[in-house]
C-alpha atoms as a PDB file:
ATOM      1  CA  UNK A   1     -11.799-154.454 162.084  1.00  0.00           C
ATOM      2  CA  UNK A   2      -9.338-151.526 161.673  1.00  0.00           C
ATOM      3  CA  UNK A   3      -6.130-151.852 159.932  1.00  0.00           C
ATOM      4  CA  UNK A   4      -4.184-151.546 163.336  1.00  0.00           C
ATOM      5  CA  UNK A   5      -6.581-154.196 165.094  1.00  0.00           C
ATOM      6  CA  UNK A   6      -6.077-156.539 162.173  1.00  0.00           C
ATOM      7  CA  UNK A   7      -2.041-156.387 162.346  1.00  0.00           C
ATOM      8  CA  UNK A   8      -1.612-156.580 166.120  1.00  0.00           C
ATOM      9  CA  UNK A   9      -4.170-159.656 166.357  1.00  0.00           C
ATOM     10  CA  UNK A  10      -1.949-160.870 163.642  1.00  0.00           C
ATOM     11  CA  UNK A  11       1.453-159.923 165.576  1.00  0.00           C
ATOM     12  CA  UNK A  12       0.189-161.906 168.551  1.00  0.00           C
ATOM     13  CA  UNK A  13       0.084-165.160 166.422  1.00  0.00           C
ATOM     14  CA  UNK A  14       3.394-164.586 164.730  1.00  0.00           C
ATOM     15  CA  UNK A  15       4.977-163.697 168.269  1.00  0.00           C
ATOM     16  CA  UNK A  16       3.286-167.214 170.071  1.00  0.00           C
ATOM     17  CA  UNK A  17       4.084-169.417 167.135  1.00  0.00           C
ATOM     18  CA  UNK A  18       7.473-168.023 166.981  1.00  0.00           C
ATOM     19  CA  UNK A  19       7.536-167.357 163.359  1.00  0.00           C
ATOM     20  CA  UNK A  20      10.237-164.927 163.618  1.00  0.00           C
ATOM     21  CA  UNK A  21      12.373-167.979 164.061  1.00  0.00           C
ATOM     22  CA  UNK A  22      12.834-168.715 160.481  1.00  0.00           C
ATOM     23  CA  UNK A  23      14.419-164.500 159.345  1.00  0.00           C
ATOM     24  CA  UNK A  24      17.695-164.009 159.979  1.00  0.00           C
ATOM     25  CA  UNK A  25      18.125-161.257 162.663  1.00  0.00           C
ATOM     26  CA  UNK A  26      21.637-159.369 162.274  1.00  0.00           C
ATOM     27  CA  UNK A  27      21.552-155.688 161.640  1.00  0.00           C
ATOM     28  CA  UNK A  28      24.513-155.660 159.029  1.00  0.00           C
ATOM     29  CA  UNK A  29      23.863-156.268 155.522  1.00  0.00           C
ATOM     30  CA  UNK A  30      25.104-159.677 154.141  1.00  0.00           C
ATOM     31  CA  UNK A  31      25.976-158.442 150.746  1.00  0.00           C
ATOM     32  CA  UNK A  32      26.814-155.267 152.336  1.00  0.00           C
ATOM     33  CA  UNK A  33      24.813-152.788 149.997  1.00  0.00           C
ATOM     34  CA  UNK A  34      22.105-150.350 150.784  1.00  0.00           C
ATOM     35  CA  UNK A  35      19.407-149.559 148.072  1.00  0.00           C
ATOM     36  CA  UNK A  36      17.557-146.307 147.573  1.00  0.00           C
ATOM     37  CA  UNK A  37      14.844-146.438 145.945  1.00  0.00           C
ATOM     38  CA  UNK A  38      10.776-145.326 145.890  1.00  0.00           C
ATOM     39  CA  UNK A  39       7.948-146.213 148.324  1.00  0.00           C
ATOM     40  CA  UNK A  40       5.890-147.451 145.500  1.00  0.00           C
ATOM     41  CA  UNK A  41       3.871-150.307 146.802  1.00  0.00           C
ATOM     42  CA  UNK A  42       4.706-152.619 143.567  1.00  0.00           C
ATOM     43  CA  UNK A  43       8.393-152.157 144.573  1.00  0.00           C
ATOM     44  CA  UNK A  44       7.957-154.125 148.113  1.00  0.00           C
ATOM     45  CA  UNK A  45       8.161-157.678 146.847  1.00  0.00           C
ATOM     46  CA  UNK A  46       8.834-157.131 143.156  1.00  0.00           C
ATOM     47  CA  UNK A  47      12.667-155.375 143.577  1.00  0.00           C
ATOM     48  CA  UNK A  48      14.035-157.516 146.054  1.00  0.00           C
ATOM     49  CA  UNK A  49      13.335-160.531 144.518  1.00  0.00           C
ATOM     50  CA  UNK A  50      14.267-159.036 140.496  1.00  0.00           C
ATOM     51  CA  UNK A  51      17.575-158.150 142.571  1.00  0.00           C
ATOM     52  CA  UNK A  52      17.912-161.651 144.294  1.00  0.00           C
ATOM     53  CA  UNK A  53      18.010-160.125 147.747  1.00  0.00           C
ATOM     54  CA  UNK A  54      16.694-161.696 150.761  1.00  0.00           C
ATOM     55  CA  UNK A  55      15.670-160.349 154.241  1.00  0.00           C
ATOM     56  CA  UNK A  56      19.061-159.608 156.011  1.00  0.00           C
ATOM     57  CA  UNK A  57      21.228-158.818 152.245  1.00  0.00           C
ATOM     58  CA  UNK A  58      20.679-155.288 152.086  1.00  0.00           C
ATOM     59  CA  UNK A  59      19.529-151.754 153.741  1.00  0.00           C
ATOM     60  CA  UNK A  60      16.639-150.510 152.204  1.00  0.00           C
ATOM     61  CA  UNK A  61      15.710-146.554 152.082  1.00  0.00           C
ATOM     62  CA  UNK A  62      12.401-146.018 150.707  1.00  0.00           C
ATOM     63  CA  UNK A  63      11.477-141.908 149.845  1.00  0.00           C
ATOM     64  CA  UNK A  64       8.779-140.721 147.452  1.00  0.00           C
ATOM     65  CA  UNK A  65      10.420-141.041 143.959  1.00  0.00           C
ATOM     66  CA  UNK A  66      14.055-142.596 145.702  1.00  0.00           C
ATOM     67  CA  UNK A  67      14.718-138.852 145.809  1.00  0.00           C
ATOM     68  CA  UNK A  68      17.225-137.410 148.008  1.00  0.00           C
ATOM     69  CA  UNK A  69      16.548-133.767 148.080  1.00  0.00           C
ATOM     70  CA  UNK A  70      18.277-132.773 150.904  1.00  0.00           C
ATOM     71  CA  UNK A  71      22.127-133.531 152.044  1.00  0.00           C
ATOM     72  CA  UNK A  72      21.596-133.054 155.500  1.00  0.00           C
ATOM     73  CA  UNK A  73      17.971-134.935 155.275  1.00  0.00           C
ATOM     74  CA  UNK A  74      16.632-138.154 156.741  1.00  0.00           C
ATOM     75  CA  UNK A  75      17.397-140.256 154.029  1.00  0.00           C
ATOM     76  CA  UNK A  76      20.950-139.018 153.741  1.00  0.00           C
ATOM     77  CA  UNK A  77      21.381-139.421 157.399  1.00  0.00           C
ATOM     78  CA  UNK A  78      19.998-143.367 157.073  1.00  0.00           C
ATOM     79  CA  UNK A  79      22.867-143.665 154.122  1.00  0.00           C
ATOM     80  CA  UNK A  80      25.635-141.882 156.323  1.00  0.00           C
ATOM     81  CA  UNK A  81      24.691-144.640 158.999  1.00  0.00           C
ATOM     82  CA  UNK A  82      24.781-147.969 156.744  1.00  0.00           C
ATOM     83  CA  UNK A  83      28.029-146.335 155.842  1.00  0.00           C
ATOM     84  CA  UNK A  84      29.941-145.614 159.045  1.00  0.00           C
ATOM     85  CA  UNK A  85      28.121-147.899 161.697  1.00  0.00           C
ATOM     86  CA  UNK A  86      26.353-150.884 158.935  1.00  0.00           C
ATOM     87  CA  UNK A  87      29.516-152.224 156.761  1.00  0.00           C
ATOM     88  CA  UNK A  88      27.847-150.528 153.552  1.00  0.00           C
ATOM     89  CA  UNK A  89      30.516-150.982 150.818  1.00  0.00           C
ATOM     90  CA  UNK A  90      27.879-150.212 147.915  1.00  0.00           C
ATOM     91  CA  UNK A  91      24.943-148.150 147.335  1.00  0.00           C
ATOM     92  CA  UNK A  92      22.201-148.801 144.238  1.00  0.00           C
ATOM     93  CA  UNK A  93      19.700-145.796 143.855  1.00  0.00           C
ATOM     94  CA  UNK A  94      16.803-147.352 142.194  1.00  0.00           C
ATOM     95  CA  UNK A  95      14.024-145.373 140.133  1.00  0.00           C
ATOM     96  CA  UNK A  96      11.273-146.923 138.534  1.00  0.00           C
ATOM     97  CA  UNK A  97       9.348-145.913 135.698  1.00  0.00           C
ATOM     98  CA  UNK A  98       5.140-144.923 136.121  1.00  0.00           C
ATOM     99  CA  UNK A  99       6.555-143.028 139.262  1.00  0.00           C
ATOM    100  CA  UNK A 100       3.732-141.434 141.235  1.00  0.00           C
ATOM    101  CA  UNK A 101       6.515-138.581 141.318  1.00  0.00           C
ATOM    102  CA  UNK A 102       6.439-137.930 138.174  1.00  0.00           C
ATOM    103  CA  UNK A 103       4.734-134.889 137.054  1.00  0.00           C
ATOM    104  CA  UNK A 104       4.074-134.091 140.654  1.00  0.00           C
ATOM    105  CA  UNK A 105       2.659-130.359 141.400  1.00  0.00           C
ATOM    106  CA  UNK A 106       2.806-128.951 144.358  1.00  0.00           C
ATOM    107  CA  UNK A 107      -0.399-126.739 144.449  1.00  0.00           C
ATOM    108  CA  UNK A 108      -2.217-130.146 143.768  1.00  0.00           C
ATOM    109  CA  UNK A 109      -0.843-131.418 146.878  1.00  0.00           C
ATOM    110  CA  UNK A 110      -1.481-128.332 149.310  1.00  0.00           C
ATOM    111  CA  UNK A 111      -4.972-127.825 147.596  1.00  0.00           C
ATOM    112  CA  UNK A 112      -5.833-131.641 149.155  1.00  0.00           C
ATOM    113  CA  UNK A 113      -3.891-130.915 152.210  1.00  0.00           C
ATOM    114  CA  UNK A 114      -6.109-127.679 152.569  1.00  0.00           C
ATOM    115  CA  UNK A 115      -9.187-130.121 151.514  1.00  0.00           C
ATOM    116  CA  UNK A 116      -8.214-132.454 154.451  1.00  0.00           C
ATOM    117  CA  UNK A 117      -8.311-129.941 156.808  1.00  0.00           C
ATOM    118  CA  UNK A 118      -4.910-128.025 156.844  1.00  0.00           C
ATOM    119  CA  UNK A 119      -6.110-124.324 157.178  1.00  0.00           C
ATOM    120  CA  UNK A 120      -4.454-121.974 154.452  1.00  0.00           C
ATOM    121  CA  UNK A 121      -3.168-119.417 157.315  1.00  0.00           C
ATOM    122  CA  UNK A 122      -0.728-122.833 158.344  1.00  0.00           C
ATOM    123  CA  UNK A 123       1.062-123.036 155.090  1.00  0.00           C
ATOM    124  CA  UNK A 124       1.089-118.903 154.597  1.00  0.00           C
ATOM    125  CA  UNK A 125       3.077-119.328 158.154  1.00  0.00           C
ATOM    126  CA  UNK A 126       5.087-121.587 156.650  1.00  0.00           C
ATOM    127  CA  UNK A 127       5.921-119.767 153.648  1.00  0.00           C
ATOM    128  CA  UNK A 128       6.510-117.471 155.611  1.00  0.00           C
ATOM    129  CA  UNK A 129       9.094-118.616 157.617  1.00  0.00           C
ATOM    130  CA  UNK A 130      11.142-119.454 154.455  1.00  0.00           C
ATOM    131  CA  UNK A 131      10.240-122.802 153.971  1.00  0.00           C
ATOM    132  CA  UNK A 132       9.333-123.139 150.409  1.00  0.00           C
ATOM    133  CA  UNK A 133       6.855-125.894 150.254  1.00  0.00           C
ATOM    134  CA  UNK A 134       6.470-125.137 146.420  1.00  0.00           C
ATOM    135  CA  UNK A 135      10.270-126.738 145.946  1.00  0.00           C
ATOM    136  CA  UNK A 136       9.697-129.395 148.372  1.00  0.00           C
ATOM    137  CA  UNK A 137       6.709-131.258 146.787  1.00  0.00           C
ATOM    138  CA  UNK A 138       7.463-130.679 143.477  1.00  0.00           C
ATOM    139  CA  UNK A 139       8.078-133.929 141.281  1.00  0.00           C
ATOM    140  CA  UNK A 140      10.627-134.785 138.023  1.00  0.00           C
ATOM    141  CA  UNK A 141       9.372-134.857 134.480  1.00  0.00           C
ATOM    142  CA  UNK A 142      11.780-138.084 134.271  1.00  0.00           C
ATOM    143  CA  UNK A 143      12.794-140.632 136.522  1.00  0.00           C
ATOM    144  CA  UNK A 144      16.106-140.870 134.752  1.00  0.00           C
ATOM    145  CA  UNK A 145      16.889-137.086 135.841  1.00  0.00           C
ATOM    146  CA  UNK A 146      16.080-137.885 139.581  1.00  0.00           C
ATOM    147  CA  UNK A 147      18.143-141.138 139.752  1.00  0.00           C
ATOM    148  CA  UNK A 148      21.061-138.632 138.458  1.00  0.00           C
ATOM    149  CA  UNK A 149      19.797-136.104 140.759  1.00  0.00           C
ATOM    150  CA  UNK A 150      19.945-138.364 143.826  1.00  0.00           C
ATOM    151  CA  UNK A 151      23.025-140.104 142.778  1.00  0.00           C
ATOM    152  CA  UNK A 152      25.044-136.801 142.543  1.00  0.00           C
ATOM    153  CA  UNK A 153      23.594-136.078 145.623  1.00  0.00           C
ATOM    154  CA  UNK A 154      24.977-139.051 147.560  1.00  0.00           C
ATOM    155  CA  UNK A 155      28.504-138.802 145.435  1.00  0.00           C
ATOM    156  CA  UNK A 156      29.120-134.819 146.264  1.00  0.00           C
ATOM    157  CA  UNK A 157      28.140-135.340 150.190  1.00  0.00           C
ATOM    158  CA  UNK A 158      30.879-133.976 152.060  1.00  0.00           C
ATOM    159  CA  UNK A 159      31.092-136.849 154.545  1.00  0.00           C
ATOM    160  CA  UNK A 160      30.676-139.846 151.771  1.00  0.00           C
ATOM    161  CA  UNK A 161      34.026-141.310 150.830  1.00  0.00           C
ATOM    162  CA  UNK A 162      34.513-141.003 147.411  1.00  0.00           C
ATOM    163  CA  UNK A 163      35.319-144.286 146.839  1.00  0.00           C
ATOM    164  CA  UNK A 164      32.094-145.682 147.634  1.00  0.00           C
ATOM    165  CA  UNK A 165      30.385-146.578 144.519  1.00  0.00           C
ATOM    166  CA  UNK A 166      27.321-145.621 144.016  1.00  0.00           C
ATOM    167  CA  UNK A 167      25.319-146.947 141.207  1.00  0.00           C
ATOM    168  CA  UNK A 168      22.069-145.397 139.478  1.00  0.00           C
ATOM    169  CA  UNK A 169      19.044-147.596 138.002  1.00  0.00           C
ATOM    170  CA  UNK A 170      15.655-147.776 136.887  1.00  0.00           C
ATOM    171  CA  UNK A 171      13.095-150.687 137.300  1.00  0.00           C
ATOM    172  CA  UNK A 172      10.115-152.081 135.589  1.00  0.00           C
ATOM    173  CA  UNK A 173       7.387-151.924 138.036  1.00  0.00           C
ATOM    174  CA  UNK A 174       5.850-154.857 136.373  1.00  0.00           C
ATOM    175  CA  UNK A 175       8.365-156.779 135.027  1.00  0.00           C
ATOM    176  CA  UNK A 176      11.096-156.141 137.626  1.00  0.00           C
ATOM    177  CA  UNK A 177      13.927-155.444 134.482  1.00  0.00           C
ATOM    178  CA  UNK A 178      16.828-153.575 135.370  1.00  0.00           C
ATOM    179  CA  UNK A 179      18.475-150.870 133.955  1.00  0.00           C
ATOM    180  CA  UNK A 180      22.221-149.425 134.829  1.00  0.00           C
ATOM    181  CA  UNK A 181      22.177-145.156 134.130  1.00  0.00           C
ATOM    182  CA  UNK A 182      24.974-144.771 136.230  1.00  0.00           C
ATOM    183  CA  UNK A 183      27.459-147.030 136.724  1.00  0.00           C
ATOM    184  CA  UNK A 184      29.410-146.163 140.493  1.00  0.00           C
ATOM    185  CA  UNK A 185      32.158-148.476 139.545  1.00  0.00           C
ATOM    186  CA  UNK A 186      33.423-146.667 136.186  1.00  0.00           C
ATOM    187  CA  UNK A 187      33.030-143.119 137.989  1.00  0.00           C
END
């Protein structure tokens, strides 16, 4: 049974038996914070519960390496809207270390994108139309230096308020430990 078969079969269940019951369902943040922070799968159940949040305390953003890399990006646009529309009052950006990020080359990625089936003349086109796909994939040498990188990022956006604080950390992936680079409130 596929991946997709296996979830929906399990949806139906959760749906009948009403299980959705029991999460609390408002859109706005109880502890009105949004976190930032990687896609690693270790992260999923492991931060939340080192930060003793619950389903319905925070916004999460999840990008590969909690990078923001572009102001006027999707993840920047999900921040702008826990902001304005949400009742975000606080935003954490959350590295951790053993990122997959790290050390990250981009001509290792587009030689398996070509190897999956991507033909070479699509990313020439690409290149081609100024998009530089080189910049785009590449990765940090430390996650320290991209929590900074994305933190500045957030701070200098011309349609943040600049009294938002916005805090910069890194994580354990195994132990869940937290540790304050940057802290938002002392900016």
């Amino acid at each position: 049974m596929s991946f997709l078969a296996e979830t929906l079969a399990f949806n139906r269940e959760f749906v009948q038996n009403r299980s959705y019951s029991e999460i609390p369902q408002s859109k706005y943040p109880k502890k009105k914070v949004l976190v930032v922070t990687c896609m690693d799968a270790r992260l999923v159940e492991l931060l939340p519960r080192a930060m003793n949040l619950h389903n319905g305390d925070a916004k999460f953003v999840k990008t590969a390496g909690a990078l923001i890399s572009h102001p006027f990006g999707g993840a920047m646009r999900s921040i702008m809207v826990g902001v304005y529309q949400l009742g975000v009052e606080e935003i954490l950006v959350i590295g951790h270390h053993d990122c997959g990020m790290i050390g990250l080359r981009p001509e290792r990625v587009l030689e398996r994108a070509q190897t999956r089936g991507i033909p070479p003349e699509r990313l020439d086109t690409l290149k081609g139309a100024g998009i530089d796909l080189e910049g785009w994939l590449t990765g940090f040498d430390r996650v320290e230096e991209a929590v900074a990188h994305s933190v500045e990022m957030i701070r200098q956006h011309p349609l943040i308020p600049r009294d938002l604080p916005v805090h910069g950390l890194v994580v354990d992936p195994t132990t869940g430990q937290l540790e304050v680079l940057i802290d938002g409130y002392n900016m």
